[in-house]
C-alpha atoms as a PDB file:
ATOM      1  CA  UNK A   1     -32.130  25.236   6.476  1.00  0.00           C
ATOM      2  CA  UNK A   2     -32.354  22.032   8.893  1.00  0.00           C
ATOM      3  CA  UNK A   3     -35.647  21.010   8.164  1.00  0.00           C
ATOM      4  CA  UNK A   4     -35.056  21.031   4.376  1.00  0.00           C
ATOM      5  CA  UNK A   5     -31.497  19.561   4.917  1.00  0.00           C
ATOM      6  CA  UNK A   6     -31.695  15.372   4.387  1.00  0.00           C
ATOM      7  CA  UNK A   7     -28.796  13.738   6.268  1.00  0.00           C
ATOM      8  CA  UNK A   8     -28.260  10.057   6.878  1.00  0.00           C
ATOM      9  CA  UNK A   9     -24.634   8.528   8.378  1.00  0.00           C
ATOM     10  CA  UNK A  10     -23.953   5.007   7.676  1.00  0.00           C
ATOM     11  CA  UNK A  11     -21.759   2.719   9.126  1.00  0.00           C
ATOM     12  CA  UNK A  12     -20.209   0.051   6.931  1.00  0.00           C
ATOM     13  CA  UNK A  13     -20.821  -3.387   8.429  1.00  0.00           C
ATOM     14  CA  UNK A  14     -23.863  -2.300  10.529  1.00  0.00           C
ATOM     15  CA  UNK A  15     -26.008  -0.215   7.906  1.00  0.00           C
ATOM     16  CA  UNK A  16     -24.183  -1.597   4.765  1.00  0.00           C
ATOM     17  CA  UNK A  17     -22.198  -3.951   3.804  1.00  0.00           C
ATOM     18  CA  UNK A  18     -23.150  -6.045   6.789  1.00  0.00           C
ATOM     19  CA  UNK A  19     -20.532  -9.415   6.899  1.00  0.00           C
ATOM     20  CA  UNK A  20     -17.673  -7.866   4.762  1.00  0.00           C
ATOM     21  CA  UNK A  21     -15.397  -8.542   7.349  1.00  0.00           C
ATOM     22  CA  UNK A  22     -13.145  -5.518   5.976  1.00  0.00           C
ATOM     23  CA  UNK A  23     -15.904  -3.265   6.207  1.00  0.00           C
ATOM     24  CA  UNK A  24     -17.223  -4.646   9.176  1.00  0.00           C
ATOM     25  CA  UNK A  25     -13.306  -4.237  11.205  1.00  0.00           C
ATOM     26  CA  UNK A  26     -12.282  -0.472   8.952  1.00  0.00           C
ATOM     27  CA  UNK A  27     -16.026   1.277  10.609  1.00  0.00           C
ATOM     28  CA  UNK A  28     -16.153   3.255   7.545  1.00  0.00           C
ATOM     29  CA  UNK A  29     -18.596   6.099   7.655  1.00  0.00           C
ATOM     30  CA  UNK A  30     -20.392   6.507   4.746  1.00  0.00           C
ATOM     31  CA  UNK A  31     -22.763   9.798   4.340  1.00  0.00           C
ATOM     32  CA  UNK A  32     -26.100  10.967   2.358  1.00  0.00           C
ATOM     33  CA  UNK A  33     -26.633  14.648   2.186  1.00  0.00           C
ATOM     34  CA  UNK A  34     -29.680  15.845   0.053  1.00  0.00           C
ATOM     35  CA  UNK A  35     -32.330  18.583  -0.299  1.00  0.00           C
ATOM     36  CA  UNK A  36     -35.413  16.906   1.180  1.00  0.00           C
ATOM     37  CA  UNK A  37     -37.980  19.314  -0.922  1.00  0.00           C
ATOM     38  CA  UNK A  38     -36.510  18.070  -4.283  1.00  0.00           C
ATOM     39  CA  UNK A  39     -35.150  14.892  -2.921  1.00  0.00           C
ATOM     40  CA  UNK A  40     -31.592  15.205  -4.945  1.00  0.00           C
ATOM     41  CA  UNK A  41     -28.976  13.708  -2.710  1.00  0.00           C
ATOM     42  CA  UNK A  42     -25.284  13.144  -3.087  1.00  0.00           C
ATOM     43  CA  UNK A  43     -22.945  10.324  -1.234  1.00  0.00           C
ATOM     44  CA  UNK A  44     -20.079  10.545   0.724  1.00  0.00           C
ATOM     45  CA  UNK A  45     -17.466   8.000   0.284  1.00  0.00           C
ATOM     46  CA  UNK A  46     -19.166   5.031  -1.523  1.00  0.00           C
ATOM     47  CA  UNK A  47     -17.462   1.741  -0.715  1.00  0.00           C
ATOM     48  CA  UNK A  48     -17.837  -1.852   0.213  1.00  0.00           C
ATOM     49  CA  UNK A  49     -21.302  -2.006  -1.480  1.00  0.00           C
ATOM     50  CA  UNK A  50     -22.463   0.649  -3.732  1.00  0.00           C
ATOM     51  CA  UNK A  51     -25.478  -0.866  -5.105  1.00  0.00           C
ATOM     52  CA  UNK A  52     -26.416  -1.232  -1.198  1.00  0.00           C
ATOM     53  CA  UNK A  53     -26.622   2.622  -0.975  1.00  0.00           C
ATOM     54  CA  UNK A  54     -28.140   2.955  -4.094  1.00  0.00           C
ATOM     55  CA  UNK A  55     -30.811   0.710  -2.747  1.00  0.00           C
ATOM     56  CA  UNK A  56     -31.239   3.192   0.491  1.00  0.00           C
ATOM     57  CA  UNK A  57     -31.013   5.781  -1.914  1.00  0.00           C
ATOM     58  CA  UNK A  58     -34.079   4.464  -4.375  1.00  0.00           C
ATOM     59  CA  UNK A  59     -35.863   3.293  -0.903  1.00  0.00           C
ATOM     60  CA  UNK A  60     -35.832   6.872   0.714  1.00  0.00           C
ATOM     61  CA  UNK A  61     -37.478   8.214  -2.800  1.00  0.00           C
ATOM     62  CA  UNK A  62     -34.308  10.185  -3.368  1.00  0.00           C
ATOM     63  CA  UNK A  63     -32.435  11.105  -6.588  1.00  0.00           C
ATOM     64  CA  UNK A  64     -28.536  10.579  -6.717  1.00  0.00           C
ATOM     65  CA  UNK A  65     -27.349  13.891  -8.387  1.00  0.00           C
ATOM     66  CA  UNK A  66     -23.146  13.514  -7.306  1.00  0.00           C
ATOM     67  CA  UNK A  67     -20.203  12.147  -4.813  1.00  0.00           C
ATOM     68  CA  UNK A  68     -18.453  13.654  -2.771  1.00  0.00           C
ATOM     69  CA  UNK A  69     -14.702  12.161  -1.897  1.00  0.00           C
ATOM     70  CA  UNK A  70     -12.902  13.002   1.026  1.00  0.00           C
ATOM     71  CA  UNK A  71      -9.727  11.304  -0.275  1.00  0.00           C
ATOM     72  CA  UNK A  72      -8.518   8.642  -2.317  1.00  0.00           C
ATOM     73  CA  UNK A  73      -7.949   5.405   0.078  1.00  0.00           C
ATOM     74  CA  UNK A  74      -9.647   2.057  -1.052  1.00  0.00           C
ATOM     75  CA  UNK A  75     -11.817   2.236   2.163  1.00  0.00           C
ATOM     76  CA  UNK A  76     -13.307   5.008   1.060  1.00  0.00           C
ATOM     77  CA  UNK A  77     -13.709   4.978  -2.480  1.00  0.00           C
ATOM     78  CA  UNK A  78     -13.020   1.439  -3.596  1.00  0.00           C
ATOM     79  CA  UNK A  79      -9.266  -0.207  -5.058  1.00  0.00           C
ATOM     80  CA  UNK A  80      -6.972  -2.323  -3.840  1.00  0.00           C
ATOM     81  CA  UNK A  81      -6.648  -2.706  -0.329  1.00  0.00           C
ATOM     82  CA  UNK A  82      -3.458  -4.470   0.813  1.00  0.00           C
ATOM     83  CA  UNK A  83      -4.684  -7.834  -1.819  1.00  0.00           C
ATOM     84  CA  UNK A  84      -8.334  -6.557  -1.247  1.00  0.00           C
ATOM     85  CA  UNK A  85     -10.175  -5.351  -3.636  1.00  0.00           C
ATOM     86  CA  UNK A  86     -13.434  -2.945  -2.530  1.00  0.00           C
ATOM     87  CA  UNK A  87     -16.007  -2.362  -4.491  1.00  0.00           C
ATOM     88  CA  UNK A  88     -16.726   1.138  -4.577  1.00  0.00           C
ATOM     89  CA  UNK A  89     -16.868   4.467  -6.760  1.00  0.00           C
ATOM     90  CA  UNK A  90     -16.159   2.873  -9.973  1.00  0.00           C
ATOM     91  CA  UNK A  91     -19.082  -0.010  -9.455  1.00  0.00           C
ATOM     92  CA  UNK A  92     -21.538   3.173  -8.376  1.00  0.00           C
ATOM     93  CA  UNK A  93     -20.444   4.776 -11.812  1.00  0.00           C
ATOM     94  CA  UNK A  94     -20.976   1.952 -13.646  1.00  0.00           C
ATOM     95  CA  UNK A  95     -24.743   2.053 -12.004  1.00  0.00           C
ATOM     96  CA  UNK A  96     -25.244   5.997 -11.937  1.00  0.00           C
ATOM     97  CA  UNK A  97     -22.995   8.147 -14.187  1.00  0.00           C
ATOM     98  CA  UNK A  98     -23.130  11.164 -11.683  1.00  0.00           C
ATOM     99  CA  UNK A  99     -20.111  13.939 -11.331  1.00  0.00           C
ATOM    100  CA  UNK A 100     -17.750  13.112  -8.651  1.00  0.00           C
ATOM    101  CA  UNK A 101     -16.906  15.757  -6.737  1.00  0.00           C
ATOM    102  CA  UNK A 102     -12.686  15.678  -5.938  1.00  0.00           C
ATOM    103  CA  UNK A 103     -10.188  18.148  -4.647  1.00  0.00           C
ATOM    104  CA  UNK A 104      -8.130  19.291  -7.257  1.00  0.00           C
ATOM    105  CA  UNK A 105      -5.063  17.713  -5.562  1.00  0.00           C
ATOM    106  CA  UNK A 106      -6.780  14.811  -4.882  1.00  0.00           C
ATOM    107  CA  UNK A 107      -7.926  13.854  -8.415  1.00  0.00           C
ATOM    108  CA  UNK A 108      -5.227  11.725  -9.940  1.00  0.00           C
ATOM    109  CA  UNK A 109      -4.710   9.637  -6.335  1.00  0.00           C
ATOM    110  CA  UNK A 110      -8.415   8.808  -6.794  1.00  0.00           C
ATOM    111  CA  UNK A 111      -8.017   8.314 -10.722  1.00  0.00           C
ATOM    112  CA  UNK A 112      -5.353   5.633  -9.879  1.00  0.00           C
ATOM    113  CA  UNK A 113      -7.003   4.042  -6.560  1.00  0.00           C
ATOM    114  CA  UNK A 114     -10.220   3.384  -8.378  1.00  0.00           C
ATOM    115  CA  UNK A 115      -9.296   3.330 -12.194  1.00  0.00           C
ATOM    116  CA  UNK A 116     -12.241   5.822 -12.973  1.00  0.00           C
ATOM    117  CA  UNK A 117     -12.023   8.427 -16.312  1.00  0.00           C
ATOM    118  CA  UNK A 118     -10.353  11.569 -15.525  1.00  0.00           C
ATOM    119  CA  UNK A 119     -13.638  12.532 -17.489  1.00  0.00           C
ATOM    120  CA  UNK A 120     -15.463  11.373 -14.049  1.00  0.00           C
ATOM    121  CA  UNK A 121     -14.101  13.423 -12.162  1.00  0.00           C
ATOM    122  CA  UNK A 122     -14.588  17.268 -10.928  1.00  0.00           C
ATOM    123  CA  UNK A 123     -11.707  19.139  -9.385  1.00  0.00           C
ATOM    124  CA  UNK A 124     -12.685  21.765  -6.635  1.00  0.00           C
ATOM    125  CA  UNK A 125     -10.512  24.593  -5.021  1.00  0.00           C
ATOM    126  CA  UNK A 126     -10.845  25.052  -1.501  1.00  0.00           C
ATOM    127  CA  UNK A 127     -13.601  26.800  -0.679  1.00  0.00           C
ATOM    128  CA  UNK A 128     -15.603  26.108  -3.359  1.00  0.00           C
ATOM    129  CA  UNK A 129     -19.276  25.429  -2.806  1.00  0.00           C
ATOM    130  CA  UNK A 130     -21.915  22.891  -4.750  1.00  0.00           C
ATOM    131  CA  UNK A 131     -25.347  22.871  -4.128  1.00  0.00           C
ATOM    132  CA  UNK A 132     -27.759  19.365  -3.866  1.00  0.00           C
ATOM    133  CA  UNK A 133     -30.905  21.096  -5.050  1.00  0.00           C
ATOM    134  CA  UNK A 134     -31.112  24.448  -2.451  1.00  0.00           C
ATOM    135  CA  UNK A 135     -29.132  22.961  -0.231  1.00  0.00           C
ATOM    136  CA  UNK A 136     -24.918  24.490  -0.099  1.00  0.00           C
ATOM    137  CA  UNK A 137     -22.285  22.564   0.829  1.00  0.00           C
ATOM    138  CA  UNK A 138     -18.997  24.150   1.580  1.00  0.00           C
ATOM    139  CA  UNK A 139     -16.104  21.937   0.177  1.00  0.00           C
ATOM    140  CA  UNK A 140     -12.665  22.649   2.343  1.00  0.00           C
ATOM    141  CA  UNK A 141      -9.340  21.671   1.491  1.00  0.00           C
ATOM    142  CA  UNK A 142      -7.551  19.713   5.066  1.00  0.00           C
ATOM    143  CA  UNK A 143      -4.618  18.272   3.460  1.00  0.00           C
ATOM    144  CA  UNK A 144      -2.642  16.160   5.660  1.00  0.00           C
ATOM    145  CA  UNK A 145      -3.389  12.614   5.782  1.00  0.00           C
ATOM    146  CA  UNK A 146      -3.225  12.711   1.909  1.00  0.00           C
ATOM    147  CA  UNK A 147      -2.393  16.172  -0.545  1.00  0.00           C
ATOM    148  CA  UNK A 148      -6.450  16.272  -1.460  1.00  0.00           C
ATOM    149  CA  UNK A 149      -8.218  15.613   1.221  1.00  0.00           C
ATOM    150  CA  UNK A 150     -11.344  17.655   1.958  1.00  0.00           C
ATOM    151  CA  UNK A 151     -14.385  18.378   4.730  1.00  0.00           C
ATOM    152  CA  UNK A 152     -17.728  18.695   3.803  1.00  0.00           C
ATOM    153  CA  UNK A 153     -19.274  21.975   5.842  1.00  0.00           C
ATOM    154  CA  UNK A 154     -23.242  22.004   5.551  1.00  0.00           C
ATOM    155  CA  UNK A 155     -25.674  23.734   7.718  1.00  0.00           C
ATOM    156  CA  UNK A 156     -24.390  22.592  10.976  1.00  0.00           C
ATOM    157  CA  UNK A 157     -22.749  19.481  10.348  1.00  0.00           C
ATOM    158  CA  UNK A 158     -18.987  19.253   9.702  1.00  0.00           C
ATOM    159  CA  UNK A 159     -18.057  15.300   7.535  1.00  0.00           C
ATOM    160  CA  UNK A 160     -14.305  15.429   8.378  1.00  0.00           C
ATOM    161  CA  UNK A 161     -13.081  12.368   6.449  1.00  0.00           C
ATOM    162  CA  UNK A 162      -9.787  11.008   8.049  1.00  0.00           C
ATOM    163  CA  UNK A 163      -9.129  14.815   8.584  1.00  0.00           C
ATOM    164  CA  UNK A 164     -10.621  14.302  11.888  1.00  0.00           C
ATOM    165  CA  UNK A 165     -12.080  12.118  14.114  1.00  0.00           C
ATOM    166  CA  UNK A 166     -13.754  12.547  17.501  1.00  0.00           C
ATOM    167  CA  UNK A 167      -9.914  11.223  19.108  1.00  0.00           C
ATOM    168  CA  UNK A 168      -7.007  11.585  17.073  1.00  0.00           C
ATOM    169  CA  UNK A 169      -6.821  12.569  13.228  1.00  0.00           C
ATOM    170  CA  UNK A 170      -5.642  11.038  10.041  1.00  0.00           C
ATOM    171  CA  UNK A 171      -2.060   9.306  10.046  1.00  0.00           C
ATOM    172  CA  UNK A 172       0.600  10.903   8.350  1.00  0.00           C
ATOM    173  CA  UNK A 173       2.830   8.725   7.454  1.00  0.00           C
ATOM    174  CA  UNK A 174       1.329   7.064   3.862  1.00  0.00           C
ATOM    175  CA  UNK A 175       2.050   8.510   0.687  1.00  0.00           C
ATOM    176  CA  UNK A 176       1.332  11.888   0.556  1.00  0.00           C
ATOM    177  CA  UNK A 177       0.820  12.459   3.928  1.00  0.00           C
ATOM    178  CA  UNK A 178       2.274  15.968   5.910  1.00  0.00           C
ATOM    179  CA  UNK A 179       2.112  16.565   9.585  1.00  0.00           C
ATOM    180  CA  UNK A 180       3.019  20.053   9.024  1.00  0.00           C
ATOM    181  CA  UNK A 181      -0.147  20.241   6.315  1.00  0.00           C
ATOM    182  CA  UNK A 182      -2.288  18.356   8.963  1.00  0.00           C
ATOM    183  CA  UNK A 183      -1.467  21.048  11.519  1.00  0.00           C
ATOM    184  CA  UNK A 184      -2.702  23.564   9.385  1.00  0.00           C
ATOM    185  CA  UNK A 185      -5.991  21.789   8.289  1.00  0.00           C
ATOM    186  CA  UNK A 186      -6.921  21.282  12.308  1.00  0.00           C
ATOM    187  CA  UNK A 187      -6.113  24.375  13.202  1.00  0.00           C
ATOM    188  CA  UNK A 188      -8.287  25.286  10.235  1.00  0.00           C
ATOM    189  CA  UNK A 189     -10.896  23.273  11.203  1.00  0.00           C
ATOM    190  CA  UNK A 190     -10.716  24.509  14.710  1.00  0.00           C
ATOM    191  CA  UNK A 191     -11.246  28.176  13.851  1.00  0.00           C
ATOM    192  CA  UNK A 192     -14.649  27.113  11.819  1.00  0.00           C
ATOM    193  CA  UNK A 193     -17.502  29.679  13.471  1.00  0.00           C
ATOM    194  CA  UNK A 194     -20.538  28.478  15.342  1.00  0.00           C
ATOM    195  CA  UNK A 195     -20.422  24.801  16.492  1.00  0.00           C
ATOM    196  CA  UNK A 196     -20.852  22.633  13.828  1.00  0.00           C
ATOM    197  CA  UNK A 197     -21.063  18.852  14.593  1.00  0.00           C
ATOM    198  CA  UNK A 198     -18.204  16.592  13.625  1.00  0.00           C
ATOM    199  CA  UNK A 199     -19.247  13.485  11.424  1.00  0.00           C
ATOM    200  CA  UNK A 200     -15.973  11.499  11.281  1.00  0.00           C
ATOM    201  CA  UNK A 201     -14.520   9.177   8.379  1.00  0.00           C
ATOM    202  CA  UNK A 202     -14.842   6.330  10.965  1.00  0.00           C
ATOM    203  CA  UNK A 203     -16.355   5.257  13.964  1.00  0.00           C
ATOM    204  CA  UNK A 204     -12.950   5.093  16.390  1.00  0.00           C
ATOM    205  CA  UNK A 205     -14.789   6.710  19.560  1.00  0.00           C
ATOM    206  CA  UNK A 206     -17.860   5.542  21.612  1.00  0.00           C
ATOM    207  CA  UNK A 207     -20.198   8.274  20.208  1.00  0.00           C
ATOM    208  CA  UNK A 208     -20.458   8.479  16.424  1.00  0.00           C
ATOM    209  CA  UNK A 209     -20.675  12.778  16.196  1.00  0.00           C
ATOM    210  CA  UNK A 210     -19.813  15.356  18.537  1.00  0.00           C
ATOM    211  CA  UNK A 211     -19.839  19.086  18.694  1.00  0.00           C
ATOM    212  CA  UNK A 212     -16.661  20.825  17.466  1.00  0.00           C
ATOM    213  CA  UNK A 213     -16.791  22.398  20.772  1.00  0.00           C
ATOM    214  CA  UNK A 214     -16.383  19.185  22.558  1.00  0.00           C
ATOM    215  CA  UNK A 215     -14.100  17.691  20.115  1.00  0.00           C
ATOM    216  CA  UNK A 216     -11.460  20.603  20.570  1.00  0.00           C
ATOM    217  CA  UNK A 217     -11.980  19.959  24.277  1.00  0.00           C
ATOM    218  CA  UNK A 218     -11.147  16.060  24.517  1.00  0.00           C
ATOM    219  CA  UNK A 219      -9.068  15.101  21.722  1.00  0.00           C
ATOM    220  CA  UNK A 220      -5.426  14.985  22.145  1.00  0.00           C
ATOM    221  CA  UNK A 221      -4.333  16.792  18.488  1.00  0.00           C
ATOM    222  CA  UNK A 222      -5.547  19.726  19.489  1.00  0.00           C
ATOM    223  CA  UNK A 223      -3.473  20.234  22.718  1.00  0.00           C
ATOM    224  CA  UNK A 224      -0.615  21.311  20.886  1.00  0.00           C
ATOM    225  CA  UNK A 225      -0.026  24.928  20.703  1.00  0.00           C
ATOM    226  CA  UNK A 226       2.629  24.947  18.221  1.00  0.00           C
ATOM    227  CA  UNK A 227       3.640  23.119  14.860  1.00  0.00           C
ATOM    228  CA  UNK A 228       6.815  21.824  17.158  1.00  0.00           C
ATOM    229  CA  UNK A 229       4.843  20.393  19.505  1.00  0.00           C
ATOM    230  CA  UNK A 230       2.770  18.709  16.681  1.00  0.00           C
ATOM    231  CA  UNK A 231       5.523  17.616  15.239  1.00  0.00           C
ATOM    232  CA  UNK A 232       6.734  16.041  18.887  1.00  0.00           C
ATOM    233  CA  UNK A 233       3.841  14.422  19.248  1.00  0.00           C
ATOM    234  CA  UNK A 234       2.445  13.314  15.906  1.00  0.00           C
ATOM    235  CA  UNK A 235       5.183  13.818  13.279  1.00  0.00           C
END
């Protein structure tokens, strides 16, 4: 499946969005996931500049079929950011009417962030699958850092949103956020077979991907071996 698998990570302020000085001090990762035979593709977290990845889109010959949203924060999907406003999912819409791809516990936060249709929008269980042409992409429910939040699994690449990052995970303590629930999603994540690499929502480590393996190794959230201790050290 790798050589048919398309897969691009973008970092806002390098890549995209280059002088937004939001994007360029939040690192957002931003991700393109397609079938390279029938050159659909679907995008990960479109903010700061939309139209920009719809011009890497159109550039690479590739056909936008769908988004995928890890979660609802303006740095990820567009809204208001602390007096900000992003650009984001709603501008993309307005440019390509394509199905956005939520977590069913996720959809109103991201109907309210972004002031998209609740017709937009399509709500997932965990576990659920969608396909970009051939290509399957396992859609997992890690809520923690907000009720909805999801990982993208395909072939051997894990996007973890603000699920996980290469050192630390998501904070807890917005709205909606559960240590206890984030305790459960990494120790999901943990138990995922094989050794998928981890794509991060943003660049806070050196490296920009790592292997689960190594991930479980160096960061810190993982050295708990309880909820307690969680709870001790990141409640």
């Amino acid at each position: 499946m790798s050589d048919q698998v398309y897969f691009r990570q973008l970092l806002s302020g390098r890549d995209f969005a280059v002088g937004d000085p939001i994007a360029t001090q939040m690192v957002n990762f931003c991700y393109l996931i397609g079938d390279a035979a029938t050159r659909e593709v679907v995008v990960v977290d479109p903010a700061y500049a939309p139209n920009e990845l719809l011009d890497v889109i159109a550039a690479d010959d590739l056909r936008l079929t769908g988004v995928l949203v890890t979660h609802h924060h303006p740095d990820h999907v567009g809204g208001d950011l602390m007096g900000h406003q992003l650009s984001g999912l709603a501008d993309l819409l307005a440019k390509a009417p394509v199905p956005v791809h939520v977590n069913r516990d996720e959809a109103e936060w991201v109907r309210r962030s972004t002031g998209v249709s609740a017709t937009d929008l399509t709500p997932h269980e965990h576990d659920d699958e969608i396909r970009v042409g051939d290509v399957p992409i396992r859609l997992l429910h890690t809520p923690g850092h907000t009720p909805g939040s999801q990982c993208f699994l395909v072939d051997d690449k894990l996007v973890a949103g603000d699920t996980l990052f290469l050192q630390g995970c998501g904070r807890t303590d917005f709205p909606g956020g559960d240590p206890d629930a984030m305790y459960a999603s990494l120790q999901q994540l943990s138990g995922l077979a094989g050794d998928p690499v981890v794509h991060p929502g943003h660049m806070y480590s050196a490296d920009p991907k790592a292997p689960l393996s190594e991930v479980r190794r160096t960061n810190m959230v993982f050295r708990a071996s309880s909820l307690e201790q969680f709870r001790s050290m990141f409640g």
